[in-house]
Structures are given as C-alpha cells and as structure tokens.
PDB file of N, CA and C in Angstrom:
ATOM      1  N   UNK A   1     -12.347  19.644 -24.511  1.00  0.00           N
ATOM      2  CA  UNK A   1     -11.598  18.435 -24.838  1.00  0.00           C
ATOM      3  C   UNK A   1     -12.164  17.273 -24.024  1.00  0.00           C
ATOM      4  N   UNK A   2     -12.577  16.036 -24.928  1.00  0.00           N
ATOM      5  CA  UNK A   2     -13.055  14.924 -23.899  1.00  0.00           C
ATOM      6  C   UNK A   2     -12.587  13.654 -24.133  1.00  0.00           C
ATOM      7  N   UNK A   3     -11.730  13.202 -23.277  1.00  0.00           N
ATOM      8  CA  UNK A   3     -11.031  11.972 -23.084  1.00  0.00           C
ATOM      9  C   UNK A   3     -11.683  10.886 -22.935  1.00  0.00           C
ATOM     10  N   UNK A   4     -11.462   9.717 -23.042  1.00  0.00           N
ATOM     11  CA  UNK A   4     -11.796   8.390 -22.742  1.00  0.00           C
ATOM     12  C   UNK A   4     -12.789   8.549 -21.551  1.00  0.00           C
ATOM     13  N   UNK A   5     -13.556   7.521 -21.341  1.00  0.00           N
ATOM     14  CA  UNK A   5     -14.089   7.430 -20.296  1.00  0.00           C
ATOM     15  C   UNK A   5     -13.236   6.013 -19.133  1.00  0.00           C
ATOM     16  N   UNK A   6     -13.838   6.011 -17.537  1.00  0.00           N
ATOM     17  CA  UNK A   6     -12.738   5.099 -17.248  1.00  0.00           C
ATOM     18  C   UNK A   6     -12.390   4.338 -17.438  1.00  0.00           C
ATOM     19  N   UNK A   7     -13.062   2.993 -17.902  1.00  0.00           N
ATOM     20  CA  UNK A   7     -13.041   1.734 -18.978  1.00  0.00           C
ATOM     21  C   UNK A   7     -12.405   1.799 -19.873  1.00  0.00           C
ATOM     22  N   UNK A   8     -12.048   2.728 -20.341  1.00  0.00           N
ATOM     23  CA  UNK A   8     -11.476   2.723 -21.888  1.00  0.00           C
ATOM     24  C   UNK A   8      -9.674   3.529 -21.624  1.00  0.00           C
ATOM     25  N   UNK A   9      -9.512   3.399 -20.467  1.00  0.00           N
ATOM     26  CA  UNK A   9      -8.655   3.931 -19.686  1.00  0.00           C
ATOM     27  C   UNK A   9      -7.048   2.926 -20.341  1.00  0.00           C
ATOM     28  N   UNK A  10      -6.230   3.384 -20.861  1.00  0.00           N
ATOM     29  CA  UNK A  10      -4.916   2.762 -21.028  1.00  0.00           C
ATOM     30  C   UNK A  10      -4.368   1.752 -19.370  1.00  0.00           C
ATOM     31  N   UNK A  11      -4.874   2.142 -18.407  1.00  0.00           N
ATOM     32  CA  UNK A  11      -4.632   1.567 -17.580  1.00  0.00           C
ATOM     33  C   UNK A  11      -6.019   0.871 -16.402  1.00  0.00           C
ATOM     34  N   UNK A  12      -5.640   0.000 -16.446  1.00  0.00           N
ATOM     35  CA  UNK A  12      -6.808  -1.161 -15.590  1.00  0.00           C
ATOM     36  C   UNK A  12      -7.403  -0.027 -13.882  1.00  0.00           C
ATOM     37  N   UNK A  13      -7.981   0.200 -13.747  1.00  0.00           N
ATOM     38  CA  UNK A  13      -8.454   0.251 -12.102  1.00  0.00           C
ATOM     39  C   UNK A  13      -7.179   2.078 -11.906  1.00  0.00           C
ATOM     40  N   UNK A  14      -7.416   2.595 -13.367  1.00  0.00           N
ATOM     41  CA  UNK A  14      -6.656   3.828 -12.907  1.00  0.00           C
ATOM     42  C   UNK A  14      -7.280   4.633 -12.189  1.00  0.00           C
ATOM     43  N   UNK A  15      -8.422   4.998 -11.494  1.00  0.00           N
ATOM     44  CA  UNK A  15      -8.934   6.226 -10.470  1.00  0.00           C
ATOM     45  C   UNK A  15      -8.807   5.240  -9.070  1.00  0.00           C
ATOM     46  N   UNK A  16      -8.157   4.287  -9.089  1.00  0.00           N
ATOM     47  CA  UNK A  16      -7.507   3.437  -7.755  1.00  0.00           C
ATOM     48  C   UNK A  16      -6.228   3.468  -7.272  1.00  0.00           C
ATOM     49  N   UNK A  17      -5.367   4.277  -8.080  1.00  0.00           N
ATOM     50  CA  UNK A  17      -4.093   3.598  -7.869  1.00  0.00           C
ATOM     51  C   UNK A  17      -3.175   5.209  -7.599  1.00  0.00           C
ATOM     52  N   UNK A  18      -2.577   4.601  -6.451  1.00  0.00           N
ATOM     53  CA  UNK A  18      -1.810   5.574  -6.020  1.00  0.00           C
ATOM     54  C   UNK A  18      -0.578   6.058  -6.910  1.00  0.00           C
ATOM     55  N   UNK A  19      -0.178   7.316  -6.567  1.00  0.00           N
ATOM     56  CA  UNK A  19       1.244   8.114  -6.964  1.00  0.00           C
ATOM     57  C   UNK A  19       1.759   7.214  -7.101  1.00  0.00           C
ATOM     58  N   UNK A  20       2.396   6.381  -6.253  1.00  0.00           N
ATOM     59  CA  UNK A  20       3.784   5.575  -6.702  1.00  0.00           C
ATOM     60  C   UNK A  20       3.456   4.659  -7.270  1.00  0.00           C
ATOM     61  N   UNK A  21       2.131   3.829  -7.531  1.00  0.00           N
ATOM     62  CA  UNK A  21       1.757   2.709  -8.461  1.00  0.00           C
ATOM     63  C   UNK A  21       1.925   3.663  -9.479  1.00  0.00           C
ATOM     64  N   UNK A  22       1.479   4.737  -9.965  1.00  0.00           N
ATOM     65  CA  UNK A  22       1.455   5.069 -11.240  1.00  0.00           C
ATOM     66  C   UNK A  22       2.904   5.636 -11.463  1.00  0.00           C
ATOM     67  N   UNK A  23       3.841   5.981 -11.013  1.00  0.00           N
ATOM     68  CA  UNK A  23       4.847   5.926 -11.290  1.00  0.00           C
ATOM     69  C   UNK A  23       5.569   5.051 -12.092  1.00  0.00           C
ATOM     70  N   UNK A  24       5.158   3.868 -11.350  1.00  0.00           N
ATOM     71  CA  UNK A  24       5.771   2.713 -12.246  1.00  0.00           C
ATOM     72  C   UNK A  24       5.147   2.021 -13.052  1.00  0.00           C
ATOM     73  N   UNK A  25       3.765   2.094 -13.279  1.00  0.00           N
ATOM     74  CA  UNK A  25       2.860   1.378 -14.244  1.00  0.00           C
ATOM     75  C   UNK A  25       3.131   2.451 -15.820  1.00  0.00           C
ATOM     76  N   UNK A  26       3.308   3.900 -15.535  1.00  0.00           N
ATOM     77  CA  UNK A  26       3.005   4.742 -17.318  1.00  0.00           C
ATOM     78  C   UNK A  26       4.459   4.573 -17.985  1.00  0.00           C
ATOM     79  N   UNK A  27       5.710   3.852 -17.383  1.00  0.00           N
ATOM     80  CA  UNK A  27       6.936   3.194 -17.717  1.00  0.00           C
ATOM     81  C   UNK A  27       6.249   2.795 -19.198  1.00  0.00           C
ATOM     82  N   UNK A  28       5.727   2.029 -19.264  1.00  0.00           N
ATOM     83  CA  UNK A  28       5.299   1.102 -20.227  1.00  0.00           C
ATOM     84  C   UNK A  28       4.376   1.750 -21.275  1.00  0.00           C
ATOM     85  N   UNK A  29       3.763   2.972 -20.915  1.00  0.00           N
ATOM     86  CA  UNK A  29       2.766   3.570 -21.893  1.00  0.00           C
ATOM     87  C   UNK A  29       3.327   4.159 -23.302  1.00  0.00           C
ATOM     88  N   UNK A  30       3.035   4.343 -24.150  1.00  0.00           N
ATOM     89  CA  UNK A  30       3.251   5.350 -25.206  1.00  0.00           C
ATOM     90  C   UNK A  30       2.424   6.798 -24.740  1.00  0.00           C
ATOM     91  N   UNK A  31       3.443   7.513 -25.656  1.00  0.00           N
ATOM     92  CA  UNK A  31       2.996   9.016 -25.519  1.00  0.00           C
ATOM     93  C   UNK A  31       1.991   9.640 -25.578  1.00  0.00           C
ATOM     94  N   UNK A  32       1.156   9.270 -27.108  1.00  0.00           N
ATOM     95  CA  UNK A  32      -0.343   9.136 -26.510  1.00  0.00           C
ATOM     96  C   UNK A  32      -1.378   8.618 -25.638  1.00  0.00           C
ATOM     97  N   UNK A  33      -0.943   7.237 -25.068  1.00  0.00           N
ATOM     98  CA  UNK A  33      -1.327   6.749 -24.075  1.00  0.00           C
ATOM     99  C   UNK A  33      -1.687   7.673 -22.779  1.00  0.00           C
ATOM    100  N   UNK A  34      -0.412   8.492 -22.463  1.00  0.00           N
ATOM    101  CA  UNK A  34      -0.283   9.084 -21.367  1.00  0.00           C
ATOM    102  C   UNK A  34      -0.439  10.601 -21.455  1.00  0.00           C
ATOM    103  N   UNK A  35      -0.436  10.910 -22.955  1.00  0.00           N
ATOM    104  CA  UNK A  35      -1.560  12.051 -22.965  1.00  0.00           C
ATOM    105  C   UNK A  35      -3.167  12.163 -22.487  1.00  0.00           C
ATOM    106  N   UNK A  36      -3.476  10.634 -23.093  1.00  0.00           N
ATOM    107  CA  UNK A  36      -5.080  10.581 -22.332  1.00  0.00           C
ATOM    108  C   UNK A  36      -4.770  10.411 -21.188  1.00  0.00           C
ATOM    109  N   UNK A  37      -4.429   9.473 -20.498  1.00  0.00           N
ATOM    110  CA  UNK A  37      -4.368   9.956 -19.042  1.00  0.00           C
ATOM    111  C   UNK A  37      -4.446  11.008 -18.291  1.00  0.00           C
ATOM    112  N   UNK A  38      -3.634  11.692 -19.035  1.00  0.00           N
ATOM    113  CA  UNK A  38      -2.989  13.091 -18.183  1.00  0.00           C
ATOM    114  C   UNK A  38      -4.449  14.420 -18.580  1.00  0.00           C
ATOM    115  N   UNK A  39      -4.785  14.055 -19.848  1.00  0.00           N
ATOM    116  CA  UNK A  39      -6.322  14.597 -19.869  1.00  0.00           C
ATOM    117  C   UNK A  39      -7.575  14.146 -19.050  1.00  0.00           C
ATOM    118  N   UNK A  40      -7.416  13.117 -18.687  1.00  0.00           N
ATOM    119  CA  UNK A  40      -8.739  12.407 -17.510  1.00  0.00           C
ATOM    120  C   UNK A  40      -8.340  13.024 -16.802  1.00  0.00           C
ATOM    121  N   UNK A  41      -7.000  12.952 -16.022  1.00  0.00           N
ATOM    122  CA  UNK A  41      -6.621  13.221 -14.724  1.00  0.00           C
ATOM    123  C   UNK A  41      -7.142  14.564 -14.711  1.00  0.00           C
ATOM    124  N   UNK A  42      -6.523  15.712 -15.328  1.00  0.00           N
ATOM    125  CA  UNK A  42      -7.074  17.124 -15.122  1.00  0.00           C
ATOM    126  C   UNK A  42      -8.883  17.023 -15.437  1.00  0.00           C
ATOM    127  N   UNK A  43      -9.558  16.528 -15.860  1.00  0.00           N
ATOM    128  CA  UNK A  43     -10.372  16.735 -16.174  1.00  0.00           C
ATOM    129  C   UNK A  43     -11.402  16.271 -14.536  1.00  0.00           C
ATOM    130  N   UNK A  44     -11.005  14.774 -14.073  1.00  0.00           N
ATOM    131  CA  UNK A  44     -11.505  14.272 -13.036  1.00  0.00           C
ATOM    132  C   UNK A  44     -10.757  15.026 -11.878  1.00  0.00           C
ATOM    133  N   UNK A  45      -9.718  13.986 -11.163  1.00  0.00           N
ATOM    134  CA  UNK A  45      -9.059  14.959  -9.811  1.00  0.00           C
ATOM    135  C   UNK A  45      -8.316  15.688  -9.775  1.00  0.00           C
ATOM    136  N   UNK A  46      -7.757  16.044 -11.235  1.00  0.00           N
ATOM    137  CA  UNK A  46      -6.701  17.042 -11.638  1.00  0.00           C
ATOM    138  C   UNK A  46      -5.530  16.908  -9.831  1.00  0.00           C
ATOM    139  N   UNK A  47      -4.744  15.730  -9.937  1.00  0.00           N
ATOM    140  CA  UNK A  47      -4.431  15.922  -8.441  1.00  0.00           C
ATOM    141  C   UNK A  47      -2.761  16.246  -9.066  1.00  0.00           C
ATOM    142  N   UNK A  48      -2.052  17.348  -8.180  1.00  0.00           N
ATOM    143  CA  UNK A  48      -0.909  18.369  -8.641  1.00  0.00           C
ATOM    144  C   UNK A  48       0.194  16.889  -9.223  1.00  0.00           C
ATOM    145  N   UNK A  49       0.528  16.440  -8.108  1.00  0.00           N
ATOM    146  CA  UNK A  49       1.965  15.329  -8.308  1.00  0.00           C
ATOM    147  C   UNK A  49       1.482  14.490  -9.098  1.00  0.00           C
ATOM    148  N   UNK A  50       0.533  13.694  -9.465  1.00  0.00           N
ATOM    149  CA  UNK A  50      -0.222  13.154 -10.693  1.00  0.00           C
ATOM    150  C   UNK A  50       0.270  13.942 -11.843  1.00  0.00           C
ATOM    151  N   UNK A  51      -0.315  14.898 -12.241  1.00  0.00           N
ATOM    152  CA  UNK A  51      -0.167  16.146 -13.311  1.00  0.00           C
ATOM    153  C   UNK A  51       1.470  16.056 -13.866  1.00  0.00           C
ATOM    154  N   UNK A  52       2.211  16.584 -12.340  1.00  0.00           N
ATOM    155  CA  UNK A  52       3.216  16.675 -12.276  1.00  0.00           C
ATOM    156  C   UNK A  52       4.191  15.250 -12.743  1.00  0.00           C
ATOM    157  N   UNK A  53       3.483  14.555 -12.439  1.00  0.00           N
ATOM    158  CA  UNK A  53       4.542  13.073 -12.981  1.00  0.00           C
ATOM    159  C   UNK A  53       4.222  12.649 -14.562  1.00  0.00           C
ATOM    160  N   UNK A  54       3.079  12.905 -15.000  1.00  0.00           N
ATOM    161  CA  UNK A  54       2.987  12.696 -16.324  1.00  0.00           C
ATOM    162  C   UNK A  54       3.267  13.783 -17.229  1.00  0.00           C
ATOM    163  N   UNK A  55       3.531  14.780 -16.727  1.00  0.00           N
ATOM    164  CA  UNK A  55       4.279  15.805 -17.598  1.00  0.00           C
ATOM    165  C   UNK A  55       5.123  15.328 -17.570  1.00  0.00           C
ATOM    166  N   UNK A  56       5.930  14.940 -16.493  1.00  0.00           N
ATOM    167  CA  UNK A  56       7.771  14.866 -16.297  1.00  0.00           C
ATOM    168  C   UNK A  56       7.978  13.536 -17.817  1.00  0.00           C
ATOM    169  N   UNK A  57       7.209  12.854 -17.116  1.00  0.00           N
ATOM    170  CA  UNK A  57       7.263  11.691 -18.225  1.00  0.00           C
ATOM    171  C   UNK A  57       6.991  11.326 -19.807  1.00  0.00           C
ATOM    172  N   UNK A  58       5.905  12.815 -19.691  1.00  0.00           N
ATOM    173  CA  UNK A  58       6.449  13.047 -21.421  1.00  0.00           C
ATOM    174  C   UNK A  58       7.080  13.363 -22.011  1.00  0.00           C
ATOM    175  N   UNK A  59       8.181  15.182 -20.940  1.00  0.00           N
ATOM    176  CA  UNK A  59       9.134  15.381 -21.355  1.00  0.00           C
ATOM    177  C   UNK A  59       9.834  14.741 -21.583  1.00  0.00           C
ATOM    178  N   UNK A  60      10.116  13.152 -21.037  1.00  0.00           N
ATOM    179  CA  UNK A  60      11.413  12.182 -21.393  1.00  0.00           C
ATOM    180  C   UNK A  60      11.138  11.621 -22.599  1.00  0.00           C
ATOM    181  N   UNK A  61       9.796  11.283 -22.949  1.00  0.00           N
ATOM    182  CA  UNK A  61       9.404  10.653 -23.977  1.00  0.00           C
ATOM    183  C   UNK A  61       9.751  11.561 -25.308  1.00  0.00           C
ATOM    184  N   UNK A  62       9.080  12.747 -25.180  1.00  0.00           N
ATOM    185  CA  UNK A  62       9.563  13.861 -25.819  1.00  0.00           C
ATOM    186  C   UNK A  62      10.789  14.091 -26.662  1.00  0.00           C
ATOM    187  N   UNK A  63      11.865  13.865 -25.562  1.00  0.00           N
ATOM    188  CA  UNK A  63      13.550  13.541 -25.281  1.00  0.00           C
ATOM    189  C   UNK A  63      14.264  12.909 -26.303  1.00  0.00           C
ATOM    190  N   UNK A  64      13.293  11.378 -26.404  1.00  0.00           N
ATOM    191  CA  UNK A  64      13.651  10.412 -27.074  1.00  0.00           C
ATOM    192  C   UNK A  64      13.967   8.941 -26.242  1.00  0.00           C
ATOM    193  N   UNK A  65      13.516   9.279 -24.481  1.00  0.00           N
ATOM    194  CA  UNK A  65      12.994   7.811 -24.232  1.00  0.00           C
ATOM    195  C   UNK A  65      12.449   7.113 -24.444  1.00  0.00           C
ATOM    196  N   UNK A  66      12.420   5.861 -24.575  1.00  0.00           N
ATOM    197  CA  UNK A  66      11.191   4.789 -25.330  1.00  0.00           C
ATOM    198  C   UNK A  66      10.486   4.420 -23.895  1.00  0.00           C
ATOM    199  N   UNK A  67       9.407   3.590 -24.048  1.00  0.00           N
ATOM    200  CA  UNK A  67       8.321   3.135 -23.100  1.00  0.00           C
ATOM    201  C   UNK A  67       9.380   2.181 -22.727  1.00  0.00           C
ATOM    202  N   UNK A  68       9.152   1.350 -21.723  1.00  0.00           N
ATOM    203  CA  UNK A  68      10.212   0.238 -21.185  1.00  0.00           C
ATOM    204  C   UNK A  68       8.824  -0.770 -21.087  1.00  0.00           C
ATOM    205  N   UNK A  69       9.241  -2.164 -21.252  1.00  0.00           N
ATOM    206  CA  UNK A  69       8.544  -3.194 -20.879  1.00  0.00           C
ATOM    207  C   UNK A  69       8.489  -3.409 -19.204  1.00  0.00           C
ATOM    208  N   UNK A  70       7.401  -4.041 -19.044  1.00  0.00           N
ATOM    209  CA  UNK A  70       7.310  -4.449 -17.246  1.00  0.00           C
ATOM    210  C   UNK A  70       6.411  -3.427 -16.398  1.00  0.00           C
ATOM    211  N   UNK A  71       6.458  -3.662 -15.813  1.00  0.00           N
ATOM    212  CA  UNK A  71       5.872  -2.423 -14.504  1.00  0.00           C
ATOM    213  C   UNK A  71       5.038  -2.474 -14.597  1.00  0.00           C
ATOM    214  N   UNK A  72       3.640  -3.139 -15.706  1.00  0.00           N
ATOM    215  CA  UNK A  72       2.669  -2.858 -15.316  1.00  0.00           C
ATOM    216  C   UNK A  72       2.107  -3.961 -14.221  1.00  0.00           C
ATOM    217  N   UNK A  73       2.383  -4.293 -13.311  1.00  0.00           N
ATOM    218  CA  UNK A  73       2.086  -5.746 -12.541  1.00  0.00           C
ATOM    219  C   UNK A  73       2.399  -4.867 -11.080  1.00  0.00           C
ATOM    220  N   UNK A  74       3.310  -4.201 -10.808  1.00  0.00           N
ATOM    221  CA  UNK A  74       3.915  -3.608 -10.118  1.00  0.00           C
ATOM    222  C   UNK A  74       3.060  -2.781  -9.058  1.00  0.00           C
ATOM    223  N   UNK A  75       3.039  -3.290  -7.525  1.00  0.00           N
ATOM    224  CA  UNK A  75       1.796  -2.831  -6.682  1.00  0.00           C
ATOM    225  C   UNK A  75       2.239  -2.729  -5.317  1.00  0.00           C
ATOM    226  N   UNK A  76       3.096  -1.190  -5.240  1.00  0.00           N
ATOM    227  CA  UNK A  76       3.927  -1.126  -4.142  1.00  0.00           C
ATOM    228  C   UNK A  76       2.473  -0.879  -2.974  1.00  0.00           C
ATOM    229  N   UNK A  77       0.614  -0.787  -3.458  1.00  0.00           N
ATOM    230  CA  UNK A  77       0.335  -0.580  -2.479  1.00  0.00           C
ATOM    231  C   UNK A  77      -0.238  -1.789  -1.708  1.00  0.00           C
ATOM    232  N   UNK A  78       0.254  -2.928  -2.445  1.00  0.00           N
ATOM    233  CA  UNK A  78      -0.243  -4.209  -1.562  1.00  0.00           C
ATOM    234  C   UNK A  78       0.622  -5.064  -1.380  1.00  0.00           C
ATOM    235  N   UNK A  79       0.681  -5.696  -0.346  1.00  0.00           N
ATOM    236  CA  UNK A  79       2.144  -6.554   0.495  1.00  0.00           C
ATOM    237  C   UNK A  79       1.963  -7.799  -0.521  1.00  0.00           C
ATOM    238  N   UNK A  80       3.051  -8.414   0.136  1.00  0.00           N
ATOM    239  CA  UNK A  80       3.787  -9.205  -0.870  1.00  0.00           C
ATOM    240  C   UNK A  80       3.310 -10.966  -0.482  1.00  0.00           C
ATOM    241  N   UNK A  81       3.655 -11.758  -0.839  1.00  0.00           N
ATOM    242  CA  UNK A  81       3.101 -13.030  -0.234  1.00  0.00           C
ATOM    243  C   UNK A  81       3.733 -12.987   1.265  1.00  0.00           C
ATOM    244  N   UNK A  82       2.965 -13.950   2.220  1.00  0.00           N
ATOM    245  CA  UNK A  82       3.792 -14.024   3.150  1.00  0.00           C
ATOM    246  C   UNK A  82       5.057 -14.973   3.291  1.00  0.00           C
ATOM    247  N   UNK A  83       6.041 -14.218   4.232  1.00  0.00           N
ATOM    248  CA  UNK A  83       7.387 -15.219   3.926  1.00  0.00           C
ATOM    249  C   UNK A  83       7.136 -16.657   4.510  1.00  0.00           C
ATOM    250  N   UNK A  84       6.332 -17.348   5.367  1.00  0.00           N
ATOM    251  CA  UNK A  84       5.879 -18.497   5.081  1.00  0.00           C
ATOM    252  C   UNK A  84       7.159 -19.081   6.609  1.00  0.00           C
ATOM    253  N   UNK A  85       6.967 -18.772   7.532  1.00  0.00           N
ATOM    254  CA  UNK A  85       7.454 -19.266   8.782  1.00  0.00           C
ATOM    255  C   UNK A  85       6.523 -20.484   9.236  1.00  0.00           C
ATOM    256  N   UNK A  86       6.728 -20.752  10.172  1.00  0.00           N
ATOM    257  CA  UNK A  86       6.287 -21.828  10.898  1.00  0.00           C
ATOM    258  C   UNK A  86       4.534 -21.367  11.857  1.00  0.00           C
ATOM    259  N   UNK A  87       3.930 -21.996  11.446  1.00  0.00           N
ATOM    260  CA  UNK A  87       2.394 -21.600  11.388  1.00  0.00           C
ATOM    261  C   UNK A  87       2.343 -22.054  12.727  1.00  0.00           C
ATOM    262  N   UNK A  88       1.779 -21.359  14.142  1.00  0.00           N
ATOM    263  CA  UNK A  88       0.827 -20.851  15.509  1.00  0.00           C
ATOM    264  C   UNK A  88      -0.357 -21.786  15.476  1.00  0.00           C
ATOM    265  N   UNK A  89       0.473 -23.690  16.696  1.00  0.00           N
ATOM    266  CA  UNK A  89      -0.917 -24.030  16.457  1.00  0.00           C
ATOM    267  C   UNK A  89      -1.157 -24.202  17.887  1.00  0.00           C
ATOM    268  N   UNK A  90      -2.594 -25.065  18.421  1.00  0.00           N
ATOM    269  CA  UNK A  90      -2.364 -25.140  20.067  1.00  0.00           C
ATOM    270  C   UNK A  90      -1.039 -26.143  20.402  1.00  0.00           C
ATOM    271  N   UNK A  91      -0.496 -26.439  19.481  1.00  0.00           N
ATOM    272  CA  UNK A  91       0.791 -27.541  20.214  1.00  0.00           C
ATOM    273  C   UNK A  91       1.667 -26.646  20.424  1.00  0.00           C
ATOM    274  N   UNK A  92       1.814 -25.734  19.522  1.00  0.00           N
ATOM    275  CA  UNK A  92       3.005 -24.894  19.557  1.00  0.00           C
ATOM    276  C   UNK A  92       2.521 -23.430  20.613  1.00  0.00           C
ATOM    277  N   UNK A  93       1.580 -23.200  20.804  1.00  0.00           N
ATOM    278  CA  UNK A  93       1.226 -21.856  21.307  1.00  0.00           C
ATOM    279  C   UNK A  93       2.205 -21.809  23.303  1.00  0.00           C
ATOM    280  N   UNK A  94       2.123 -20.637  23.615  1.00  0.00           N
ATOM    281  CA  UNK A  94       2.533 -20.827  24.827  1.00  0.00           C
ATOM    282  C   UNK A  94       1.636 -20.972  25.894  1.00  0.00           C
ATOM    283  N   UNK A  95       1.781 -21.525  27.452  1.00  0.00           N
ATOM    284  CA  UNK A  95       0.800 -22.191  27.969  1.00  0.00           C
ATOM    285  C   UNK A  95       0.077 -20.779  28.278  1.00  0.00           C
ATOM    286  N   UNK A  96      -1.249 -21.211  28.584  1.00  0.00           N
ATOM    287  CA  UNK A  96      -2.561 -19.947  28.986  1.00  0.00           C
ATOM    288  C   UNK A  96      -1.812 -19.208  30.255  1.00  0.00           C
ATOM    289  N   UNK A  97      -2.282 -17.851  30.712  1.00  0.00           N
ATOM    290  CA  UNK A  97      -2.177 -17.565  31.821  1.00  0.00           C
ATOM    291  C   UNK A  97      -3.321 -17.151  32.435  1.00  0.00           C
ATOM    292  N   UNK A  98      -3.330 -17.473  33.621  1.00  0.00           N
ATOM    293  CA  UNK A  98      -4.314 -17.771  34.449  1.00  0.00           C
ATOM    294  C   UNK A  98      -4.621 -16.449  35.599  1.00  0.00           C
ATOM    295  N   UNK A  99      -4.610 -15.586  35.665  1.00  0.00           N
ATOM    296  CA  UNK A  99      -3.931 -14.634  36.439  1.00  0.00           C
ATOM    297  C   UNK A  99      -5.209 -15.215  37.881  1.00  0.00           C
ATOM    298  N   UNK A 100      -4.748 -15.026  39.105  1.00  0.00           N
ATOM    299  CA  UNK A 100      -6.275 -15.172  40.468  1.00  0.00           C
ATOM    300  C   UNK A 100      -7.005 -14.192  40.274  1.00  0.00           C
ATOM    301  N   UNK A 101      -8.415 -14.286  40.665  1.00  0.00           N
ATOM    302  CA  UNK A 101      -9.718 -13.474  40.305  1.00  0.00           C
ATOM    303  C   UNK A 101      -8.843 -12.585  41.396  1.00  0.00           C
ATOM    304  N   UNK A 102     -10.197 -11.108  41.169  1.00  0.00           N
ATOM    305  CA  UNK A 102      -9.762 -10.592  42.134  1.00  0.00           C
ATOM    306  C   UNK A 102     -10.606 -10.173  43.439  1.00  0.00           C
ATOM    307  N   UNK A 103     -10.100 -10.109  44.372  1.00  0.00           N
ATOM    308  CA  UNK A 103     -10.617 -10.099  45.900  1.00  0.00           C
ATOM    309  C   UNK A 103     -10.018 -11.111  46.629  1.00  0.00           C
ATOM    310  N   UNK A 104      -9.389 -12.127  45.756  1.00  0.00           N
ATOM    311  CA  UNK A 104      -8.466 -13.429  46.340  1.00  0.00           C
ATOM    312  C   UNK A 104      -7.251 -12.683  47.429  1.00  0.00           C
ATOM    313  N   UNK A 105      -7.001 -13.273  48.599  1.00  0.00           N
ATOM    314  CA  UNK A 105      -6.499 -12.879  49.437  1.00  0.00           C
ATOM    315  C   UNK A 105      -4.771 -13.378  49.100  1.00  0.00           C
ATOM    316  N   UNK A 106      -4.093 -12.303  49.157  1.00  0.00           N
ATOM    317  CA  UNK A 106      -2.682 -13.175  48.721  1.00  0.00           C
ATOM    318  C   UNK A 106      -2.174 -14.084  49.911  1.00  0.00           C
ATOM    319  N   UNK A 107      -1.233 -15.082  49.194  1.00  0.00           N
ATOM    320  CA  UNK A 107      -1.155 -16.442  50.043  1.00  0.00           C
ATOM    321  C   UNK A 107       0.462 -16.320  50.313  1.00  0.00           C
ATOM    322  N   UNK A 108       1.120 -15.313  50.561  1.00  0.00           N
ATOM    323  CA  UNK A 108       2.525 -15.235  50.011  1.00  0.00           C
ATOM    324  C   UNK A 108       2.813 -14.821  51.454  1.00  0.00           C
ATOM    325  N   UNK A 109       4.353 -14.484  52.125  1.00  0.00           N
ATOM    326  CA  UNK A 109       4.416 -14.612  53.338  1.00  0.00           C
ATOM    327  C   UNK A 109       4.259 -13.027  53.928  1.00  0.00           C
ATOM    328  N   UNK A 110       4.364 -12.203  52.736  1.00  0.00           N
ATOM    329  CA  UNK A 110       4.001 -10.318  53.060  1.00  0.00           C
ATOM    330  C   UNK A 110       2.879 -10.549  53.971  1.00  0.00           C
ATOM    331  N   UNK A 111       3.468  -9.951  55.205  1.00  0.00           N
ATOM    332  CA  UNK A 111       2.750  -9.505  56.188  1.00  0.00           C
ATOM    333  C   UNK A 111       2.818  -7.599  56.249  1.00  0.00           C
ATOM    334  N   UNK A 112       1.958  -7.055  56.568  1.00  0.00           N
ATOM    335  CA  UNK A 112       2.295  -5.318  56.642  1.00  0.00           C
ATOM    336  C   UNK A 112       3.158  -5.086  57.963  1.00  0.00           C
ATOM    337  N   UNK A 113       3.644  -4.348  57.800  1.00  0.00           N
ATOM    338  CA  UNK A 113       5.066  -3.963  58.942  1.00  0.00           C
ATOM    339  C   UNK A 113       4.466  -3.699  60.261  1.00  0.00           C
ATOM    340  N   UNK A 114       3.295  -3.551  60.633  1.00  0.00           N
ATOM    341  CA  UNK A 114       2.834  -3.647  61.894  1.00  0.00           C
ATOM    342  C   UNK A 114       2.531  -4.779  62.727  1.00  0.00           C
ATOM    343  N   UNK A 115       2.673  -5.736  61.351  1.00  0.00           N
ATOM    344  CA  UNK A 115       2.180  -6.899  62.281  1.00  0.00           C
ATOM    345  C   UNK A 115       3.129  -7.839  62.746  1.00  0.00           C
ATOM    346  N   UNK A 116       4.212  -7.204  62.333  1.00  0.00           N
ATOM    347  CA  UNK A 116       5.765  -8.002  62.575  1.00  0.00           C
ATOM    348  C   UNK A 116       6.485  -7.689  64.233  1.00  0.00           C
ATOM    349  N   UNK A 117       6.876  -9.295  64.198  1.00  0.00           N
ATOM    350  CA  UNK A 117       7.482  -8.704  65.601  1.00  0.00           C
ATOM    351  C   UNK A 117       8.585  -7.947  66.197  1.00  0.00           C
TER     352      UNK A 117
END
C-alpha cells in the first residue's frame, strides 16, 4: 500500500508536528484524509500514540462525528506573542555593581580578635 508522499500530505509540515499539535489539527480532516495520514504514519515512524490517536479519531468519525472547523492554526508547540510589558532600557535598568578587585585590603573597622585590646 503506498500513500501520498510528504507534500501531498492533507496536512502542511506533518513529519514536524508534535502529538498534541496533531491532536488538534486532524479535528478538521475528513475520514479519508486521515486514513492517508494514518498510512504515512505507519509506513514512515509508525510512532504508537500517533497510530493510536488517529485510530481513536476515526472510530468517532466512524460513529457519526463530523470534522469540526478550526484547529488547523493551532500550535501548542510555539509560545504565544509576548504580553508586551514595559521594555528594559539603560534609563530604566538598575545601577551597575561594582564589586572591589580582589587582593583589596578591607577598609571596614574588623580587626581579628588578637589585635584587640
């Protein structure tokens, strides 16, 4: 049996995308859709929970679930914009610290206990 090649793949950048991206991206597939998939997959990394999620998901289809719109945009493996706080400049930064080189003799009034009267 020989499936699509990856280009021709129902889904964009699919030998990239993790378990839980594909969780929520084959939402949207039809049944044949995700039959080819599920034939690449065994055929390339055959990887178990892969296997395992597009079976589950045909049985529903199977069932009499329909595909749902959305999800394919959906990219729990890359962060989100940043929330956009107040931007780190030299006005705002805190002052340098300077720590004394070392071999500098301390200047403080510790004397060692022998030398006390």
């Amino acid at each position: 049996m020989s499936t699509r090649q990856h280009g021709e793949l129902p889904l964009a950048d699919y030998d990239h995308l993790s378990v839980g991206s594909l969780e929520h991206r084959i939402r949207g597939l039809s049944a044949e859709e995700l039959q080819e998939l599920l034939g690449y997959e065994r055929e390339h990394a055959d990887r178990t929970p892969v296997v395992e999620l597009f079976t589950a998901r045909l049985d529903q289809l199977k069932s009499g679930s329909a595909p749902s719109p959305g999800g394919g945009d959906f990219r729990p493996e890359q962060p989100g914009p940043p929330s956009g706080g107040p931007r780190v400049t030299p006005e705002t930064s805190a002052e340098p610290i300077h720590p004394p080189p070392h071999g500098t003799p301390p200047t403080g009034p510790g004397k060692p206990k022998g030398d006390r009267p």
